[in-house]
Protein backbone atom coordinates (compact mmCIF):
# COMPACT_ATOMS: atom_id res chain seq x y z
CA UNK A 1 0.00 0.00 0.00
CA UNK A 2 1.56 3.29 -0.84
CA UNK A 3 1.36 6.17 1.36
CA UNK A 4 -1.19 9.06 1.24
CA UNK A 5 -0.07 11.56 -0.64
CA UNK A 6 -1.60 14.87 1.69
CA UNK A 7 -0.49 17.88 -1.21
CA UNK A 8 -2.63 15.92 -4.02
CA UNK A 9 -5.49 15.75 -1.71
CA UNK A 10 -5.19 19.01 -0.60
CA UNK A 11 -5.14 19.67 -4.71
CA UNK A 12 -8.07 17.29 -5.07
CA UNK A 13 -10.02 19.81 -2.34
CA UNK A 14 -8.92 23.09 -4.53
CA UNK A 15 -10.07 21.63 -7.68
CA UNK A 16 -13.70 20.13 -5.94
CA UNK A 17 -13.81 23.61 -4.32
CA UNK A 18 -13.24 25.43 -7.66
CA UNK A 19 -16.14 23.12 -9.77
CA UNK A 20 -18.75 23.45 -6.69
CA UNK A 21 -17.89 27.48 -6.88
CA UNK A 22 -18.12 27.52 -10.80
CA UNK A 23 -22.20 25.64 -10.17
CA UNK A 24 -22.73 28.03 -7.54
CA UNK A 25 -21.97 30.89 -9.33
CA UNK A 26 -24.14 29.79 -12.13
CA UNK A 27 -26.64 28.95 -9.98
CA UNK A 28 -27.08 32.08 -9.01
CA UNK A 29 -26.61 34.00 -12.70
CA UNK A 30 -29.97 34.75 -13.01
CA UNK A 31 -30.84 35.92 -9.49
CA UNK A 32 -30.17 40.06 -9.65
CA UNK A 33 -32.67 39.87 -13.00
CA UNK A 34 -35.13 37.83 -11.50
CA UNK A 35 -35.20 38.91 -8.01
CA UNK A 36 -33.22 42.46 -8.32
CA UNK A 37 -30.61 41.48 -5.88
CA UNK A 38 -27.31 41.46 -6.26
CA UNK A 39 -24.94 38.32 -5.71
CA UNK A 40 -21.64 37.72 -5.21
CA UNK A 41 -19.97 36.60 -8.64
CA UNK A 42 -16.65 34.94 -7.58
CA UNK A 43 -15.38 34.70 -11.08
CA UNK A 44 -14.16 31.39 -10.93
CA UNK A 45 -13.80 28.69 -13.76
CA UNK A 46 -14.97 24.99 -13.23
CA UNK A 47 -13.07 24.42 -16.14
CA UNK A 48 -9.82 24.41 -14.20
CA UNK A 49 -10.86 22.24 -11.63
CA UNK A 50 -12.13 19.49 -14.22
CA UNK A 51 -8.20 19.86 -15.59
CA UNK A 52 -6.89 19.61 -12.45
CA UNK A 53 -8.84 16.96 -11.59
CA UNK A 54 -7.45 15.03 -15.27
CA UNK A 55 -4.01 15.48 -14.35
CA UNK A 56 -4.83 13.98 -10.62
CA UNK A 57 -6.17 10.86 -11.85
CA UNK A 58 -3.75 10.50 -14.56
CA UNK A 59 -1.22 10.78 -12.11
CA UNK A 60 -2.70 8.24 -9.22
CA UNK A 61 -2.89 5.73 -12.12
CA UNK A 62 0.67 5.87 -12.89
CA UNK A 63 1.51 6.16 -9.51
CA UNK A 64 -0.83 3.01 -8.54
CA UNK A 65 -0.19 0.76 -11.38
CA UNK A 66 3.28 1.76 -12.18
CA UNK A 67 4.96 -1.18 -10.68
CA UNK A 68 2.07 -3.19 -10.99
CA UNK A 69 1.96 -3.07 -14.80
CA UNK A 70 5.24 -4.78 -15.29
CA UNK A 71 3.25 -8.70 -14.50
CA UNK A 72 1.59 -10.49 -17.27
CA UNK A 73 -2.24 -9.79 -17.59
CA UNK A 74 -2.10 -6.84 -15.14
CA UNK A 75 -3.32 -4.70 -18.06
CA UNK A 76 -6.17 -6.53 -18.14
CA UNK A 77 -6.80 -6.72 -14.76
CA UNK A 78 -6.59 -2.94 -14.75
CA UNK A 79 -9.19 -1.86 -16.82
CA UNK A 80 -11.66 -5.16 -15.84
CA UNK A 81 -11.37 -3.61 -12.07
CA UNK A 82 -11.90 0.25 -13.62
CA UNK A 83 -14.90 -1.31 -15.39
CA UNK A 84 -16.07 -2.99 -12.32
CA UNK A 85 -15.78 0.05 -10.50
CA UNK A 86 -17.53 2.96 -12.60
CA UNK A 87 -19.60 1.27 -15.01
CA UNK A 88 -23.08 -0.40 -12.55
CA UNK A 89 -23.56 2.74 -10.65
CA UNK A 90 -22.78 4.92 -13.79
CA UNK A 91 -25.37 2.59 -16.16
CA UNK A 92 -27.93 2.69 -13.21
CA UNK A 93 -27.89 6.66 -12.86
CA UNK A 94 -28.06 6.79 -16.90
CA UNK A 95 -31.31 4.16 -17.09
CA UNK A 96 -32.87 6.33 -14.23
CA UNK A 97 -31.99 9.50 -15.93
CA UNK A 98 -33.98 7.93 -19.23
CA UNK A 99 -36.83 6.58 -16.97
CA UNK A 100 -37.24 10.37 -15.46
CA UNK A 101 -37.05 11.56 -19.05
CA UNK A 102 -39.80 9.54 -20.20
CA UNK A 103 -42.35 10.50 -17.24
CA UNK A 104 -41.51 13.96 -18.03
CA UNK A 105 -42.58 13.70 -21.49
CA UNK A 106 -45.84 12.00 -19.99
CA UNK A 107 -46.66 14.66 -18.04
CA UNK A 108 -45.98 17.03 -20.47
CA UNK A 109 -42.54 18.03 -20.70
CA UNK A 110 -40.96 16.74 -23.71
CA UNK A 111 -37.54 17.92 -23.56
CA UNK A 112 -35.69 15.17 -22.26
CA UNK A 113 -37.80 12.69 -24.15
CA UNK A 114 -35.69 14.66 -26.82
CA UNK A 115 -32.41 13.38 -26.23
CA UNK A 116 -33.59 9.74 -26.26
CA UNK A 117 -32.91 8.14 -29.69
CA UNK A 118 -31.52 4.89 -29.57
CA UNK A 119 -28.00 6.23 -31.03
CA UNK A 120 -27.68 8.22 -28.16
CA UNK A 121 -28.52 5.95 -25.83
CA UNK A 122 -26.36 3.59 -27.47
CA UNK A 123 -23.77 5.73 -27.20
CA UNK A 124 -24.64 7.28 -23.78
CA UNK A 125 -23.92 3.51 -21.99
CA UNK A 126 -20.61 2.56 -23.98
CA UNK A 127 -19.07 6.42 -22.93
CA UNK A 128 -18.72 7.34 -26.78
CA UNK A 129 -19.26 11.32 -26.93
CA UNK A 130 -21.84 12.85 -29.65
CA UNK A 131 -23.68 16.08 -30.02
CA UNK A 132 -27.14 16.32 -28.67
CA UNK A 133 -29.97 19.07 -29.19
CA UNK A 134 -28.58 21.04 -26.10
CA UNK A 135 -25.24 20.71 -25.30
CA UNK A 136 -21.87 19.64 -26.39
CA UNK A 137 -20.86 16.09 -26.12
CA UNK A 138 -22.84 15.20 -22.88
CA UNK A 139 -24.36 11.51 -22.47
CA UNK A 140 -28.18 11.43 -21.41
CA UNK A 141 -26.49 11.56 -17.73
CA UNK A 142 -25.05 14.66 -18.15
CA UNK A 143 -23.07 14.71 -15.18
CA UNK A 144 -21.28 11.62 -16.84
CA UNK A 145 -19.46 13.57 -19.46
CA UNK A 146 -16.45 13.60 -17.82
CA UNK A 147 -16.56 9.97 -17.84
CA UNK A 148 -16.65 9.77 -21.38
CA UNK A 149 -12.70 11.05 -21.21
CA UNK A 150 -11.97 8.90 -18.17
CA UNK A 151 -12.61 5.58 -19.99
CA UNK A 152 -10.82 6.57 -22.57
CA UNK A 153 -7.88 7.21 -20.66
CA UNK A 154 -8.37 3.99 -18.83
CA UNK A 155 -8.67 2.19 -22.56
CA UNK A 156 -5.24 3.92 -24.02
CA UNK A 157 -3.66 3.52 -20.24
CA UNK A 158 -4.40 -0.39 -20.59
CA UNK A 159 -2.69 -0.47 -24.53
């Protein structure tokens, strides 16, 4: 077992805090027009923490599997437990996600009944980014988009 490494999780805590700041403050962008109150705007960019929290994980999996990588199979074994890990909670939050979607549409709101063709659902479970109606290469979880890059990583990490 290797030892905690207390700067990267103090580095893990900046980059959550800069993300959680970043939905906060948009959040709250609509707020003075709606309500005429002013907010405080802290100016910050989620986008940085996502980065920094790329370059953390690509460094824990070197730093994990470095040694580790060197045995036959371990490759394998590598992505298989990566798999294991994100892949049941991720495809149960993505089939609720759809099952919300279509009582939405039921009751009248169609939107997310949008997003719902079979390519993109396809394509949504097996982390391969497309464009939908909305927004940018997100999955019908759209929290999950980061995911979409982590698997890859794991994929080209494992080659």
């Amino acid at each position: 077992m290797r030892e905690t490494l207390y700067s990267l999780q103090i580095l893990r805590f900046l980059a959550a805090a800069l993300v959680m700041l970043s939905h906060v403050e948009h959040s709250l962008s609509g707020f003075r027009e709606r309500y005429g109150a002013e907010v405080l705007i802290f100016g910050i960019s989620g986008d940085l923490g996502v980065r920094i929290f790329f370059v953390i994980s690509g460094f824990i999996m070197v730093y994990i599997a470095h040694d580790a990588f060197a045995q036959p199979g371990a490759p394998g074994r590598f992505l298989a437990a990566r798999i294991v890990r994100v892949v049941p909670l991720y495809w149960l939050l993505t089939t609720l996600q759809i099952l919300v979607f279509l009582l939405l549409a039921r009751l009248g709101d169609p939107s997310g009944a949008a997003l719902l063709s079979v390519p993109e659902v396809v394509k949504s479970y097996f982390f391969i980014p497309y464009f939908n109606l909305y927004v940018q290469h997100r999955p019908i979880l759209s929290q999950g988009w980061t995911l979409n890059y982590e698997m890859f990583f794991y994929l080209a990490f494992a080659a």
